[in-house]
C-alpha atoms as a PDB file:
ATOM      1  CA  UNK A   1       0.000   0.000   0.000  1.00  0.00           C
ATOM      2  CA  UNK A   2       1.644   3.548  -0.889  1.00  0.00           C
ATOM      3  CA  UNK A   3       1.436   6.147   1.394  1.00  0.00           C
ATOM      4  CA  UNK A   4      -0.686   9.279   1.302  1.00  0.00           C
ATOM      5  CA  UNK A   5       1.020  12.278   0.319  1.00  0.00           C
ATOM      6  CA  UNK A   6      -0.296  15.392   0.704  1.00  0.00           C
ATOM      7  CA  UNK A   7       0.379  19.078  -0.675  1.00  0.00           C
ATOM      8  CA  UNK A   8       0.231  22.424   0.051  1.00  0.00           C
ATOM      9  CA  UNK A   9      -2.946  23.661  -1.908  1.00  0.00           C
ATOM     10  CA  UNK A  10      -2.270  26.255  -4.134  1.00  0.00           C
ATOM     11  CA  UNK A  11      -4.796  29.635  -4.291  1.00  0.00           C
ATOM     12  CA  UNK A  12      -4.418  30.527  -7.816  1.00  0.00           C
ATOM     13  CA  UNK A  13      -5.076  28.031 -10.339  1.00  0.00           C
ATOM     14  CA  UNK A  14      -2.749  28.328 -13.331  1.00  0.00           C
ATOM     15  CA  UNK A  15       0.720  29.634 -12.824  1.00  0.00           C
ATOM     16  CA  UNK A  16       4.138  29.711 -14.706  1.00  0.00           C
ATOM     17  CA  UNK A  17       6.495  27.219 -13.879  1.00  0.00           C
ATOM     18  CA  UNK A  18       9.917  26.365 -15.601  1.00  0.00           C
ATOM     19  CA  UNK A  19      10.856  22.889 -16.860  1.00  0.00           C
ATOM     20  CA  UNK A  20      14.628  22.025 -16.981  1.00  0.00           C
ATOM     21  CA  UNK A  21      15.392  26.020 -16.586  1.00  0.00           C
ATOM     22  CA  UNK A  22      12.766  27.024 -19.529  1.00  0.00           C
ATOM     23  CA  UNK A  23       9.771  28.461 -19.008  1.00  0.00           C
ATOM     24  CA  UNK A  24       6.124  26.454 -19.429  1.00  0.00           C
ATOM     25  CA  UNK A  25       2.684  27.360 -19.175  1.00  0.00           C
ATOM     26  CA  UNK A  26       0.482  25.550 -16.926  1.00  0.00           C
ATOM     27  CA  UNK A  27      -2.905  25.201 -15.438  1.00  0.00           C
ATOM     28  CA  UNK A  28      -4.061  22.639 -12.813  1.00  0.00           C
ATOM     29  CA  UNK A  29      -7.398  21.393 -13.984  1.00  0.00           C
ATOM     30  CA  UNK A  30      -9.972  23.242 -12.064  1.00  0.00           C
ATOM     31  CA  UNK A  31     -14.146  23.457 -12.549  1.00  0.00           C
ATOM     32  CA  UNK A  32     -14.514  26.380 -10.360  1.00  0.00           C
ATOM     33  CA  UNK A  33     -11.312  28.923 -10.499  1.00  0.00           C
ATOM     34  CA  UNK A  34      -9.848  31.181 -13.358  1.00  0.00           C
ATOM     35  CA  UNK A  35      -8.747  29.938 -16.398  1.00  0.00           C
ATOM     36  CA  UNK A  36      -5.991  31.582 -18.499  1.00  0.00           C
ATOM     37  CA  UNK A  37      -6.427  32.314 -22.121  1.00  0.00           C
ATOM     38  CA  UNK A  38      -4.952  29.433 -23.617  1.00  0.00           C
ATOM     39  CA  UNK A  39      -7.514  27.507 -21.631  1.00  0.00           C
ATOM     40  CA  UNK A  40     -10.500  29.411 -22.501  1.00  0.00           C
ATOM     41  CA  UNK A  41      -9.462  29.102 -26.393  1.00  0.00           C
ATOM     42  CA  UNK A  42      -9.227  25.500 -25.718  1.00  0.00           C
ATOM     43  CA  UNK A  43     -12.626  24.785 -24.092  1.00  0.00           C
ATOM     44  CA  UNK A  44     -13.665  27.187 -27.245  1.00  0.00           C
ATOM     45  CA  UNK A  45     -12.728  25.490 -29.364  1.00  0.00           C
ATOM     46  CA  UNK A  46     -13.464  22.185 -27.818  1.00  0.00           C
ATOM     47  CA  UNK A  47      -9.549  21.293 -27.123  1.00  0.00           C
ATOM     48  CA  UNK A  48     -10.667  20.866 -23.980  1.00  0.00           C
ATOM     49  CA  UNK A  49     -14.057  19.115 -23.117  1.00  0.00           C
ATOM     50  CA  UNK A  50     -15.827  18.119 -19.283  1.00  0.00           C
ATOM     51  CA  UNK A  51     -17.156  14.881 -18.958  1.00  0.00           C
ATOM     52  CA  UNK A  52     -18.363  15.103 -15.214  1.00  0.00           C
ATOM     53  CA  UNK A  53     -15.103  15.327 -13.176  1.00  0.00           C
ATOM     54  CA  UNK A  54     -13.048  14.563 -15.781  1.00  0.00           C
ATOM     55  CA  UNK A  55     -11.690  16.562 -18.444  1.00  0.00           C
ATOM     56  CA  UNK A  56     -10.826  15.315 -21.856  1.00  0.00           C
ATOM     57  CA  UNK A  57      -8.224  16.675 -23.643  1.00  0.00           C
ATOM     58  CA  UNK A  58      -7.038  16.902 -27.340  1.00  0.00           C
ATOM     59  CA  UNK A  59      -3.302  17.883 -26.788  1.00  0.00           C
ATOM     60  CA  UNK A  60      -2.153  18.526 -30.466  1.00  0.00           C
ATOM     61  CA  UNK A  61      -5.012  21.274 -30.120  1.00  0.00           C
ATOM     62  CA  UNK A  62      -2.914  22.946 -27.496  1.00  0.00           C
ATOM     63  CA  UNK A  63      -0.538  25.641 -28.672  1.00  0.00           C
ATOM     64  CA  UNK A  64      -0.353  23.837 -31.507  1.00  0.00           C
ATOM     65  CA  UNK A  65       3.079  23.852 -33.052  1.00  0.00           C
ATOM     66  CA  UNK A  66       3.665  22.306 -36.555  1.00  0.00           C
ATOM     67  CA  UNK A  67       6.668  21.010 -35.985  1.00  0.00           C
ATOM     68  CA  UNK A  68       5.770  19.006 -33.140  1.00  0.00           C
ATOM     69  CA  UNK A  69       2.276  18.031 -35.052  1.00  0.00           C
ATOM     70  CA  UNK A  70       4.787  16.752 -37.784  1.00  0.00           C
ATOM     71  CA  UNK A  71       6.625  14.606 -35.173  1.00  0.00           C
ATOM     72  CA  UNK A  72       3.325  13.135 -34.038  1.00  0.00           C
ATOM     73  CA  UNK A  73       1.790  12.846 -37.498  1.00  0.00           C
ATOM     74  CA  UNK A  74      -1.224  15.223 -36.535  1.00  0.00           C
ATOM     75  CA  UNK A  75      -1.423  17.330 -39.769  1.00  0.00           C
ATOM     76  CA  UNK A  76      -3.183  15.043 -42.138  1.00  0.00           C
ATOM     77  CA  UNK A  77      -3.741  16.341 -45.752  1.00  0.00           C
ATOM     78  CA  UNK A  78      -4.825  19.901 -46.693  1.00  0.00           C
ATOM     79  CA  UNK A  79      -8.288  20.658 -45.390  1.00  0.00           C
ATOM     80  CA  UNK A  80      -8.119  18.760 -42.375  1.00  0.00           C
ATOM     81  CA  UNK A  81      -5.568  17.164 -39.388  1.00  0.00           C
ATOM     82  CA  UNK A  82      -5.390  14.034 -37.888  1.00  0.00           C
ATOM     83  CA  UNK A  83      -3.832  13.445 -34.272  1.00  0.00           C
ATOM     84  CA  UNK A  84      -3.258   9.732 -34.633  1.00  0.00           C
ATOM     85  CA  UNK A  85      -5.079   7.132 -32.203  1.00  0.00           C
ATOM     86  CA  UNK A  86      -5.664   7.374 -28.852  1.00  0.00           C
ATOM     87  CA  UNK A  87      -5.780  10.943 -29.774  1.00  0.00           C
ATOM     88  CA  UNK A  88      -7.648  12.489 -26.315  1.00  0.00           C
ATOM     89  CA  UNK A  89      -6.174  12.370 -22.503  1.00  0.00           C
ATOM     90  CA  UNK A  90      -8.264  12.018 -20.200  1.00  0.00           C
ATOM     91  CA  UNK A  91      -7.198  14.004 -16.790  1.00  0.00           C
ATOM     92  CA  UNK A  92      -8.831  14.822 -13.288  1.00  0.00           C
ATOM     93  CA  UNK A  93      -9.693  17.251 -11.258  1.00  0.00           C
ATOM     94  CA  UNK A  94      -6.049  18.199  -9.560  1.00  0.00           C
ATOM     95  CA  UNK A  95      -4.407  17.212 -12.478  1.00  0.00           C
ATOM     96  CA  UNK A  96      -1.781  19.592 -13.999  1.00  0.00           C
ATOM     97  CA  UNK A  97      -1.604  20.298 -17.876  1.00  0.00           C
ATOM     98  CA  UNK A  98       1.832  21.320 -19.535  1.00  0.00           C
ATOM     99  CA  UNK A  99       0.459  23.139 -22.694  1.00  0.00           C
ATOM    100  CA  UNK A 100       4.297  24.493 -23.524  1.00  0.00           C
ATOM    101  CA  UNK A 101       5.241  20.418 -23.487  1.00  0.00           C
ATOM    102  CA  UNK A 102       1.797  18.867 -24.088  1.00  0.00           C
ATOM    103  CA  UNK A 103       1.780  17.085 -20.966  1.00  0.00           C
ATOM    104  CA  UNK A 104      -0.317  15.615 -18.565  1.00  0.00           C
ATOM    105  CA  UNK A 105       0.603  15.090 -15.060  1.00  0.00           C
ATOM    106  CA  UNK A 106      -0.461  14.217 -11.521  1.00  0.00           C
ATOM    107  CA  UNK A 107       0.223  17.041  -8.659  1.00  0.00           C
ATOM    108  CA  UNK A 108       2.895  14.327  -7.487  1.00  0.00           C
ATOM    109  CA  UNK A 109       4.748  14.635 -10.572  1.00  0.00           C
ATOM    110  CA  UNK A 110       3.940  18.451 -11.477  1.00  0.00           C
ATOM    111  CA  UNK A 111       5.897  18.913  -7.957  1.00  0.00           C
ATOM    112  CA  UNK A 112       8.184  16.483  -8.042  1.00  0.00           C
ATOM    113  CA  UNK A 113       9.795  17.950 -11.947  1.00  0.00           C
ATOM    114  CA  UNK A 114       8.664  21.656 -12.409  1.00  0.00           C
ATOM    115  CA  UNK A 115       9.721  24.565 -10.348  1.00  0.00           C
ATOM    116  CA  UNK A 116       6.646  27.671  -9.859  1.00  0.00           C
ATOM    117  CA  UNK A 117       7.727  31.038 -10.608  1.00  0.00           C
ATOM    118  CA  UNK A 118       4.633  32.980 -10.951  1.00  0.00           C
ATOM    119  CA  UNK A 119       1.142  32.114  -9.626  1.00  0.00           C
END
């Protein structure tokens, strides 16, 4: 059985953190507090999606960047992309989203690898 390890809660919602000394932007998934503007595009735009407590997540929709689409294979033919399979992430409440990396992560690991700079 793994011990419970608990955080200090955080009042502001999405922050800048760095990442192996470069700057990312990140939000911890939230229902109730303020979302930056990446995050309000995304949920415009239907990047980002609830599904009760969980949000799902189309990452190549996130500051997309066409050279890391390329990598991935997410830019189809003209008139339309194509993210591959197993396209969407699915993340929880608490969860942390790298939109600079297109990461998902649990507080454990958002703690445990980024450093906060700004809240």
């Amino acid at each position: 059985m793994q011990p419970l390890i608990y955080y200090k809660e955080i009042d502001v919602i999405f922050m800048k953190a760095l990442l192996n000394g470069k700057p990312v932007d990140v939000w911890e998934i939230s229902k109730t507090n303020e979302q930056p503007d990446w995050v309000k595009k995304a949920f415009a735009e239907n990047y980002l999606y609830w599904l009760d407590n969980r949000l799902r997540i189309l990452m190549c929709g996130l500051n997309p960047s066409m050279k890391d689409n390329l990598k991935v294979g997410a830019v189809g033919t003209v008139g339309g992309g194509f993210c591959g399979y197993a396209m969407y992430t699915v993340g929880y409440i608490g969860d942390f989203i790298d939109a600079t990396n297109h990461k998902l992560l649990s507080k454990k690991q958002f703690y445990k690898k980024y450093q906060i700079i700004e809240k």
